[in-house]
N, C-alpha and C. Protein backbone atom coordinates (compact mmCIF):
# COMPACT_ATOMS: atom_id res chain seq x y z
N UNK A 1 143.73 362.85 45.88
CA UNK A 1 143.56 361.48 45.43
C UNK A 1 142.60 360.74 46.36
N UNK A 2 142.77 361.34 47.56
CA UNK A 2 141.83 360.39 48.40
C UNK A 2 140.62 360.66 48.48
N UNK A 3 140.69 362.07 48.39
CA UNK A 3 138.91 362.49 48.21
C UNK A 3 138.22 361.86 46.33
N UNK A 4 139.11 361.29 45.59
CA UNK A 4 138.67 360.51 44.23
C UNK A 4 138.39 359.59 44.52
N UNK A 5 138.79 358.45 45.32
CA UNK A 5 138.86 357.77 45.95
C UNK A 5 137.55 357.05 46.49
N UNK A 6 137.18 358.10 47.23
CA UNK A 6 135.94 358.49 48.19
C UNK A 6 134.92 358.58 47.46
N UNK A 7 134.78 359.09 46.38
CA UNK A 7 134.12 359.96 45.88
C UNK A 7 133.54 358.77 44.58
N UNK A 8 135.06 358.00 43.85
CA UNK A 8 134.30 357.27 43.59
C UNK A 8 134.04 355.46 44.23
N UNK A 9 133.84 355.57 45.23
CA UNK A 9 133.64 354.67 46.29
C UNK A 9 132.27 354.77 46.29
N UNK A 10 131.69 356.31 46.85
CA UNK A 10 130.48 356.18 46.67
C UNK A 10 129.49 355.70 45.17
N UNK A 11 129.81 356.30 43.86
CA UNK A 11 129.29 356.55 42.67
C UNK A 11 129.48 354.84 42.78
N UNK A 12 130.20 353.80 42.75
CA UNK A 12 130.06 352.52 42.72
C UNK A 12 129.00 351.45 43.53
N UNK A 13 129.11 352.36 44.70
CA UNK A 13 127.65 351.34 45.79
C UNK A 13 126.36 352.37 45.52
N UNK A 14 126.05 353.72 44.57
CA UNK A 14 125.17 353.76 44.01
C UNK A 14 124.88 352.95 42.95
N UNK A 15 125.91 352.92 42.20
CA UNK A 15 125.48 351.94 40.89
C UNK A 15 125.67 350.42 40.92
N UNK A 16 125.77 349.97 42.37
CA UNK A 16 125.95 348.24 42.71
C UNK A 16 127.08 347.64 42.18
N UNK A 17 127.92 348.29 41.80
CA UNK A 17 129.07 347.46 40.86
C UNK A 17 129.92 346.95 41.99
N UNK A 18 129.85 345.73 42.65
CA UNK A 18 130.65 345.16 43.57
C UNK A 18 132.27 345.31 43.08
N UNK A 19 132.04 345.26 42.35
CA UNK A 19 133.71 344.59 41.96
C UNK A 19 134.37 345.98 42.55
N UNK A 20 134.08 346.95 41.41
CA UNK A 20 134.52 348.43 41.77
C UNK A 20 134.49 348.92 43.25
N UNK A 21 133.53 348.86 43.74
CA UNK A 21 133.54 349.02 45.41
C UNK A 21 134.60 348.06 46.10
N UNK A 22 134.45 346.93 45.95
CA UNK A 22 135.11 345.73 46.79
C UNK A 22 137.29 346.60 46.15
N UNK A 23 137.34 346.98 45.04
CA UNK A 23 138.36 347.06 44.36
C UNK A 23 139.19 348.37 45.48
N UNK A 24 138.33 349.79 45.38
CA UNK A 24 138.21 350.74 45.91
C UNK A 24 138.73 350.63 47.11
N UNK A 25 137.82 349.79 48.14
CA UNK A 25 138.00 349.86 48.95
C UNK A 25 139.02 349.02 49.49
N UNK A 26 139.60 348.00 48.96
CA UNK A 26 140.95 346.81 48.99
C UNK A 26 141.82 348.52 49.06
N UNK A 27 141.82 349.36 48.22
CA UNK A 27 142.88 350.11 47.36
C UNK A 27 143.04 351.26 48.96
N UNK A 28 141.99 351.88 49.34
CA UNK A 28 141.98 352.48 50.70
C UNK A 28 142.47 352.45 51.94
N UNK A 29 141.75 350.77 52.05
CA UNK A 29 142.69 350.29 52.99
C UNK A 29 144.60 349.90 53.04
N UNK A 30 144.89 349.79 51.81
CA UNK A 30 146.04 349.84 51.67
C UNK A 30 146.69 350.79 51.79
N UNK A 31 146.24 351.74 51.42
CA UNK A 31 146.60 353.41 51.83
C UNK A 31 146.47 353.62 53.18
N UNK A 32 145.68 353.34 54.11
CA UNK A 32 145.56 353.83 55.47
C UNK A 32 146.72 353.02 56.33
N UNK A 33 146.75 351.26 55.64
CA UNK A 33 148.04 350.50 56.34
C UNK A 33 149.24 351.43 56.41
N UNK A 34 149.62 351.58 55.17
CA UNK A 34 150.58 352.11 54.67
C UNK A 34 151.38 353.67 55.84
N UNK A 35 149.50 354.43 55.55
CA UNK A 35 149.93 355.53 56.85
C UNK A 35 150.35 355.15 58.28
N UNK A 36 149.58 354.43 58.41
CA UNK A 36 149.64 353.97 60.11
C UNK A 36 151.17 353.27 60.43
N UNK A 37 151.49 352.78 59.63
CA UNK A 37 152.73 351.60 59.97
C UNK A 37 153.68 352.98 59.58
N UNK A 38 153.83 354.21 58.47
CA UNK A 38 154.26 354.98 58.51
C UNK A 38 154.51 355.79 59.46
N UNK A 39 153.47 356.14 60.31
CA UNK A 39 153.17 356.91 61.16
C UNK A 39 152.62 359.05 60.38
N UNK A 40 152.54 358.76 58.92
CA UNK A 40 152.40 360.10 58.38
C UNK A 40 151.52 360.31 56.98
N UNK A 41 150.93 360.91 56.82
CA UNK A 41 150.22 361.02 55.63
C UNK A 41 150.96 361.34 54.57
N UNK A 42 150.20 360.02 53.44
CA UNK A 42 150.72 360.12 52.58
C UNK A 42 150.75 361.16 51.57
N UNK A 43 151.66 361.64 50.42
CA UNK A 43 150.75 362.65 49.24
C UNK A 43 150.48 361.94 48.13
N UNK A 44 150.02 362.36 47.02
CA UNK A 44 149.28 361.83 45.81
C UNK A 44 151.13 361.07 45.33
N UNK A 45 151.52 361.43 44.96
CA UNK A 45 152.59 360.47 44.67
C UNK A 45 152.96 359.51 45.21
N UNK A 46 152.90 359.43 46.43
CA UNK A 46 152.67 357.87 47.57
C UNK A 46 151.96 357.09 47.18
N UNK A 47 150.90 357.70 47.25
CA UNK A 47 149.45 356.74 47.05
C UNK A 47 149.96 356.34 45.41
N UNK A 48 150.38 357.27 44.42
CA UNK A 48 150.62 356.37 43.12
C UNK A 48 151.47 354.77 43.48
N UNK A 49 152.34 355.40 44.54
CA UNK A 49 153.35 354.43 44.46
C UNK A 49 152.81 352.63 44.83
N UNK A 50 151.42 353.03 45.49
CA UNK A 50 150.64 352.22 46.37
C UNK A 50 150.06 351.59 45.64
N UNK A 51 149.24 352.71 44.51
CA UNK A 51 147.94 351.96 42.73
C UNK A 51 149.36 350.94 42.30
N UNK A 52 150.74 351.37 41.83
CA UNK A 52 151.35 350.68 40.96
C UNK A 52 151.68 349.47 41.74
N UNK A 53 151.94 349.08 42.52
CA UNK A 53 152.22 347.83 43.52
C UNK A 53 150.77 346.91 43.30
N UNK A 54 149.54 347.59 43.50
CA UNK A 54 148.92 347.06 43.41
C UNK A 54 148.44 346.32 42.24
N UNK A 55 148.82 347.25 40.86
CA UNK A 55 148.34 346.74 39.66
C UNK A 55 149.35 345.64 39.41
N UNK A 56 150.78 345.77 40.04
CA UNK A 56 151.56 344.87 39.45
C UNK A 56 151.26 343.47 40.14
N UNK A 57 150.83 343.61 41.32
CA UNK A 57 149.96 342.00 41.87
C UNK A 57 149.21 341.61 40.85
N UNK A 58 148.38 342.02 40.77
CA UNK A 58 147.23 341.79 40.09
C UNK A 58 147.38 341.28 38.59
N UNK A 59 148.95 341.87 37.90
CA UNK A 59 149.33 341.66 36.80
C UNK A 59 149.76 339.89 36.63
N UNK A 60 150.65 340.02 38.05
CA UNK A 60 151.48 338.71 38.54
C UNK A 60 150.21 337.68 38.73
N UNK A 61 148.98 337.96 38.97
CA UNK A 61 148.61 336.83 39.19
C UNK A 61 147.48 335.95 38.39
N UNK A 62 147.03 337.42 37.06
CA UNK A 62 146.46 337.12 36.08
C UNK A 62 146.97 335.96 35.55
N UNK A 63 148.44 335.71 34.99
CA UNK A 63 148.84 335.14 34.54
C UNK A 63 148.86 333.56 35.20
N UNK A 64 149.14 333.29 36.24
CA UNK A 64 149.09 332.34 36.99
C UNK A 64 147.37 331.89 37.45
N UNK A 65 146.05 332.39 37.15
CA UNK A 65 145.27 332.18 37.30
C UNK A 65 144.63 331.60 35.93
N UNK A 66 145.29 332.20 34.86
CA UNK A 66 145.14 331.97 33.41
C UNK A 66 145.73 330.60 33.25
N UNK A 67 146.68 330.34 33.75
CA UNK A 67 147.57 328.70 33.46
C UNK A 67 146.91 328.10 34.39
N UNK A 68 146.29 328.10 34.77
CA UNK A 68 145.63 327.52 36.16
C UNK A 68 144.33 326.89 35.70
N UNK A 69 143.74 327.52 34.77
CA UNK A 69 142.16 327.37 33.81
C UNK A 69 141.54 328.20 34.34
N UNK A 70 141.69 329.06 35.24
CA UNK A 70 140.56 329.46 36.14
C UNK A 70 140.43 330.98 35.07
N UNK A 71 139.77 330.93 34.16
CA UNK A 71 139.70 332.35 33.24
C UNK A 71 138.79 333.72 33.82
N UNK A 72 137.79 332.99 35.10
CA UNK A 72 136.37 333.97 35.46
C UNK A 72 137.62 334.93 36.13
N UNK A 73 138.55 334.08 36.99
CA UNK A 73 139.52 335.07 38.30
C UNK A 73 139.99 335.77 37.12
N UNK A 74 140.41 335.19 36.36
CA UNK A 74 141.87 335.87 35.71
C UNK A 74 141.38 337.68 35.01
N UNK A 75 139.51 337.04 34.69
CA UNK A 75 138.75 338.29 34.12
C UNK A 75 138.99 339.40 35.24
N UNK A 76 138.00 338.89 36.22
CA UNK A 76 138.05 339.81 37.44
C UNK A 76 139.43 340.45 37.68
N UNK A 77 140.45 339.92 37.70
CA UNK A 77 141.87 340.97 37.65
C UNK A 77 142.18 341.53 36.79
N UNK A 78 141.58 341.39 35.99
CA UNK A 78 142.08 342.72 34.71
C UNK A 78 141.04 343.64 34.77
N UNK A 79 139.76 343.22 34.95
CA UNK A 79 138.95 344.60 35.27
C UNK A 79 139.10 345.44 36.50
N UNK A 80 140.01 344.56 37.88
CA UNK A 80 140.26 345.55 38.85
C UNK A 80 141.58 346.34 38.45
N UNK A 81 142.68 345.90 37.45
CA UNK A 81 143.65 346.44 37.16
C UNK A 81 143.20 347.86 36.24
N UNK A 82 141.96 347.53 35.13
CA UNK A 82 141.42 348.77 34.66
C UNK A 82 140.92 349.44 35.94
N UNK A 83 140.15 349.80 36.59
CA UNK A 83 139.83 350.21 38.08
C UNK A 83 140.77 351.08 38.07
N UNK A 84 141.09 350.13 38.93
CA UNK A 84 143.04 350.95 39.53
C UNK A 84 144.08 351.72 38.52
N UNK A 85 143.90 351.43 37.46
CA UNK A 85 145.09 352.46 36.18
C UNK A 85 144.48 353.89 36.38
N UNK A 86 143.08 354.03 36.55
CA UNK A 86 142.53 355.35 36.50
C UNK A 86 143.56 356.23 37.52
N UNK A 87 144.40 355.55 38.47
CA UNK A 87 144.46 356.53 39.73
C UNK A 87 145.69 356.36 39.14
N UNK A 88 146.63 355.89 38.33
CA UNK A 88 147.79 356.49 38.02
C UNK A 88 147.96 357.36 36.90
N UNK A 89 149.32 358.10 37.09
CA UNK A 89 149.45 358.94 36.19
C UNK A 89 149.35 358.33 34.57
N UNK A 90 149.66 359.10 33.77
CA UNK A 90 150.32 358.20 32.04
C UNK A 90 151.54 357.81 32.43
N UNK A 91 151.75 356.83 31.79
CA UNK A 91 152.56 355.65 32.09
C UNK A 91 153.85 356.21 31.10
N UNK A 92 155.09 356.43 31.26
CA UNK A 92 156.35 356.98 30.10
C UNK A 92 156.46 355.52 29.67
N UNK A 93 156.65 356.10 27.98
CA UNK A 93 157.50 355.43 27.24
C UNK A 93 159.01 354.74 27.78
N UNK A 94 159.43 353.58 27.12
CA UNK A 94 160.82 353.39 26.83
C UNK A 94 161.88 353.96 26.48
N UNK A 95 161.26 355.01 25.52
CA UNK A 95 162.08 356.03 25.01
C UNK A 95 162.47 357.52 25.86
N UNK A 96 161.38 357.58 26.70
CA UNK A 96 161.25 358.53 28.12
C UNK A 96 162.11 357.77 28.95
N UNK A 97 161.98 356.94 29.64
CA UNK A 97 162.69 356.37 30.41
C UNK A 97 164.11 356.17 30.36
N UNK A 98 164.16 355.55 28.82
CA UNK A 98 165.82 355.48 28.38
C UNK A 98 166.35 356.97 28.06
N UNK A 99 165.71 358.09 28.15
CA UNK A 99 166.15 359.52 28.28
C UNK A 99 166.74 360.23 29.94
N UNK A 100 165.30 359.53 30.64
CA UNK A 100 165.81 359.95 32.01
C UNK A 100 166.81 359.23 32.82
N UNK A 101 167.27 357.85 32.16
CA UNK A 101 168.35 357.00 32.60
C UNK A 101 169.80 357.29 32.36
N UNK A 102 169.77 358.33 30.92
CA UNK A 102 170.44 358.67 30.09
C UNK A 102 171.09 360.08 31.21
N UNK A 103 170.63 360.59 31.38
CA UNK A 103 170.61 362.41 32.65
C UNK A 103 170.96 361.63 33.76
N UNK A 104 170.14 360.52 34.62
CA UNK A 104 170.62 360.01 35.79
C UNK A 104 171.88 359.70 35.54
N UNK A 105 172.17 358.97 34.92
CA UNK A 105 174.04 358.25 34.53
C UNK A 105 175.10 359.91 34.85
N UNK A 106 175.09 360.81 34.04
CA UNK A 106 175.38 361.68 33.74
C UNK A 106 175.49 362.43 35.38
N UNK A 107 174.32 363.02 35.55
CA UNK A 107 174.11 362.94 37.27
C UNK A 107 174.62 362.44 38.17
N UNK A 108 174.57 361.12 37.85
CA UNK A 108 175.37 360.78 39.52
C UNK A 108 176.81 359.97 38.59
N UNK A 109 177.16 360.18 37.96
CA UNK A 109 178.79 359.90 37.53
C UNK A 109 178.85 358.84 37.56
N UNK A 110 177.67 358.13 37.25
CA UNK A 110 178.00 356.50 37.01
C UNK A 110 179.21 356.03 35.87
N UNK A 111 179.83 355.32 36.96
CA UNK A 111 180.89 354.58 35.61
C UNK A 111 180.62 353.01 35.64
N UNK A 112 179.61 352.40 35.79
CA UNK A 112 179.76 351.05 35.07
C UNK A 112 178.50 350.30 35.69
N UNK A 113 178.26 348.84 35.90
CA UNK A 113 177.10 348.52 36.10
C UNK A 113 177.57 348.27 37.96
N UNK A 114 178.63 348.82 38.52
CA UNK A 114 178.37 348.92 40.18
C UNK A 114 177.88 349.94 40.59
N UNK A 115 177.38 351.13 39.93
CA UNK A 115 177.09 352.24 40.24
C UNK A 115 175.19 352.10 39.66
N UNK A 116 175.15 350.90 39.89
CA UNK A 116 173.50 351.24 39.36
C UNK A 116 172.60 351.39 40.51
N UNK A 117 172.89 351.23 41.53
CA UNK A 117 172.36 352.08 43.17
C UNK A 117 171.98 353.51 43.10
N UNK A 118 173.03 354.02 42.62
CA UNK A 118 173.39 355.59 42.15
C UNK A 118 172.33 355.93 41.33
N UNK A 119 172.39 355.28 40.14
CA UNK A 119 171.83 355.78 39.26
C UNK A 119 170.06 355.45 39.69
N UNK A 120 169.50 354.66 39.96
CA UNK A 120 168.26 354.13 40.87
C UNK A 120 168.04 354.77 41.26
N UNK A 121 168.85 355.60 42.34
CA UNK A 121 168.13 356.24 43.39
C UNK A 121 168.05 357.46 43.01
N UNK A 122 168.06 358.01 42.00
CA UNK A 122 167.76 359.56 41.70
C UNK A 122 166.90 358.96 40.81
N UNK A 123 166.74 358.16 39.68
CA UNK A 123 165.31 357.82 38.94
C UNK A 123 164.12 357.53 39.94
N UNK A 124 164.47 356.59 40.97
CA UNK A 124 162.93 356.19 41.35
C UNK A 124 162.12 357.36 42.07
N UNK A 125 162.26 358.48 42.66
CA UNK A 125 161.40 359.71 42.91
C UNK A 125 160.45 360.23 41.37
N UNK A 126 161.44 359.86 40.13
CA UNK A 126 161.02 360.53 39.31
C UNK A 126 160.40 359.43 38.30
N UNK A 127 160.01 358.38 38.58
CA UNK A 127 159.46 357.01 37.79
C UNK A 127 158.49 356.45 38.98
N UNK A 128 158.68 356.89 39.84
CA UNK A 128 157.06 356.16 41.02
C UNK A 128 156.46 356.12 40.35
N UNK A 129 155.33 354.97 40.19
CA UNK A 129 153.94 355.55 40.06
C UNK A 129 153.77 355.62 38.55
N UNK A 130 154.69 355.92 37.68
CA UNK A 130 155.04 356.03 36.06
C UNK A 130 155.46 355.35 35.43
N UNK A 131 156.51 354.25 36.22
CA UNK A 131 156.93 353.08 34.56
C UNK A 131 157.36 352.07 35.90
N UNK A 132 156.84 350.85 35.33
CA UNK A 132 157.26 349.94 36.50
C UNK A 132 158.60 349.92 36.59
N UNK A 133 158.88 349.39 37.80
CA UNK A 133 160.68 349.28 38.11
C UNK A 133 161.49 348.53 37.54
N UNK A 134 160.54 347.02 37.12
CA UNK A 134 161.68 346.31 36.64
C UNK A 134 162.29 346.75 35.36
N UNK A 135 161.10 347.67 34.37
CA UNK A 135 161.51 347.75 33.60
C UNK A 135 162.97 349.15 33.12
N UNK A 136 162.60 350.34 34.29
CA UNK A 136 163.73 351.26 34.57
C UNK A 136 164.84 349.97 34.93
N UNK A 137 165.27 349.20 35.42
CA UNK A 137 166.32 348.52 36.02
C UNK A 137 166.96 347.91 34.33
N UNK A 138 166.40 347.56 34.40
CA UNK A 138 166.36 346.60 33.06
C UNK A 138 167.19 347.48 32.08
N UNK A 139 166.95 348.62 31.83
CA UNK A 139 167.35 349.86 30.74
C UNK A 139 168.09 350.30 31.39
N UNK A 140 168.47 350.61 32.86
CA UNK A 140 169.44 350.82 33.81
C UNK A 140 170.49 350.27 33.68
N UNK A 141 170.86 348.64 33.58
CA UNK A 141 171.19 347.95 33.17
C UNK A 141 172.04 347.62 32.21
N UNK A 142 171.28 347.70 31.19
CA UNK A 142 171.52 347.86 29.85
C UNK A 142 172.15 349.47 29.44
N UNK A 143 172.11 350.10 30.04
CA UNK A 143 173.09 351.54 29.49
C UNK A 143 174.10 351.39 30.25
N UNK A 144 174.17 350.65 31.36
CA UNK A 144 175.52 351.03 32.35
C UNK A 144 176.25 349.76 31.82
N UNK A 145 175.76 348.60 31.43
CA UNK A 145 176.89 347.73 30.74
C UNK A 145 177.47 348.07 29.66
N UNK A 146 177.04 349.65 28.92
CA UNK A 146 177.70 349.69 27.80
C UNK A 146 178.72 351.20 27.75
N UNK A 147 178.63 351.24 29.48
CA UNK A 147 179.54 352.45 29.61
C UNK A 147 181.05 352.26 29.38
């Protein structure tokens, strides 16, 4: 991922596209924080975990730049959010998700909505990077209140 990264870091300051470069390289440096304060290199599933944090800023603030009037910002964040989707995986369905929530429950012997720790923590290895969190919680949620 990091040599994609790199790779297209360069293909962007050949073709002058600031945004893409300036985007890239925001996205890099977040990755290297990330190592250092870690103390360990990350793998490609890290770094997903790193694109999805990032797109979800960017999601959070479209909206608030949009009520704001300011429409040029609000553009510019959705074209760095296209940018940045490239480096995540395909995104699961609802119907994926409410399957693998369905096996987690089952898995860790959840009986009701105090056991949704349980059930969390064996989904989120397997939803990084793939379906935002709030929305696993949410369906998390919603199956364990109807245990």
């Amino acid at each position: 991922m990091k040599e994609q990264l790199l790779q297209d870091l360069k293909e962007a300051m050949k073709e002058k596209d600031v945004l893409k470069k300036d985007t890239i390289t925001m996205l890099r440096a977040a990755i290297l924080q990330v190592e250092k304060d870690s103390q360990k290199v990350l793998n490609d599933d890290e770094i997903c975990g790193i694109v999805a944090k990032e797109v979800k800023k960017r999601k959070e603030s479209v909206k608030e730049y949009e009520d704001a009037g300011r429409q040029d910002i609000a553009d510019d964040l959705k074209r760095e959010i296209e940018i940045l989707s490239k480096y995540l995986p395909e995104q699961l369905t609802e119907e994926e998700i409410s399957k693998m929530v369905e096996e987690a429950i089952v898995e860790s012997g959840a009986q009701g909505p105090r056991d949704m720790g349980k059930v969390m923590g064996i989904l989120r290895p397997k939803t990084q990077g793939k379906a935002d969190g709030k929305i696993v919680s949410d369906i998390v949620k919603e199956k364990l209140a109807n245990i």
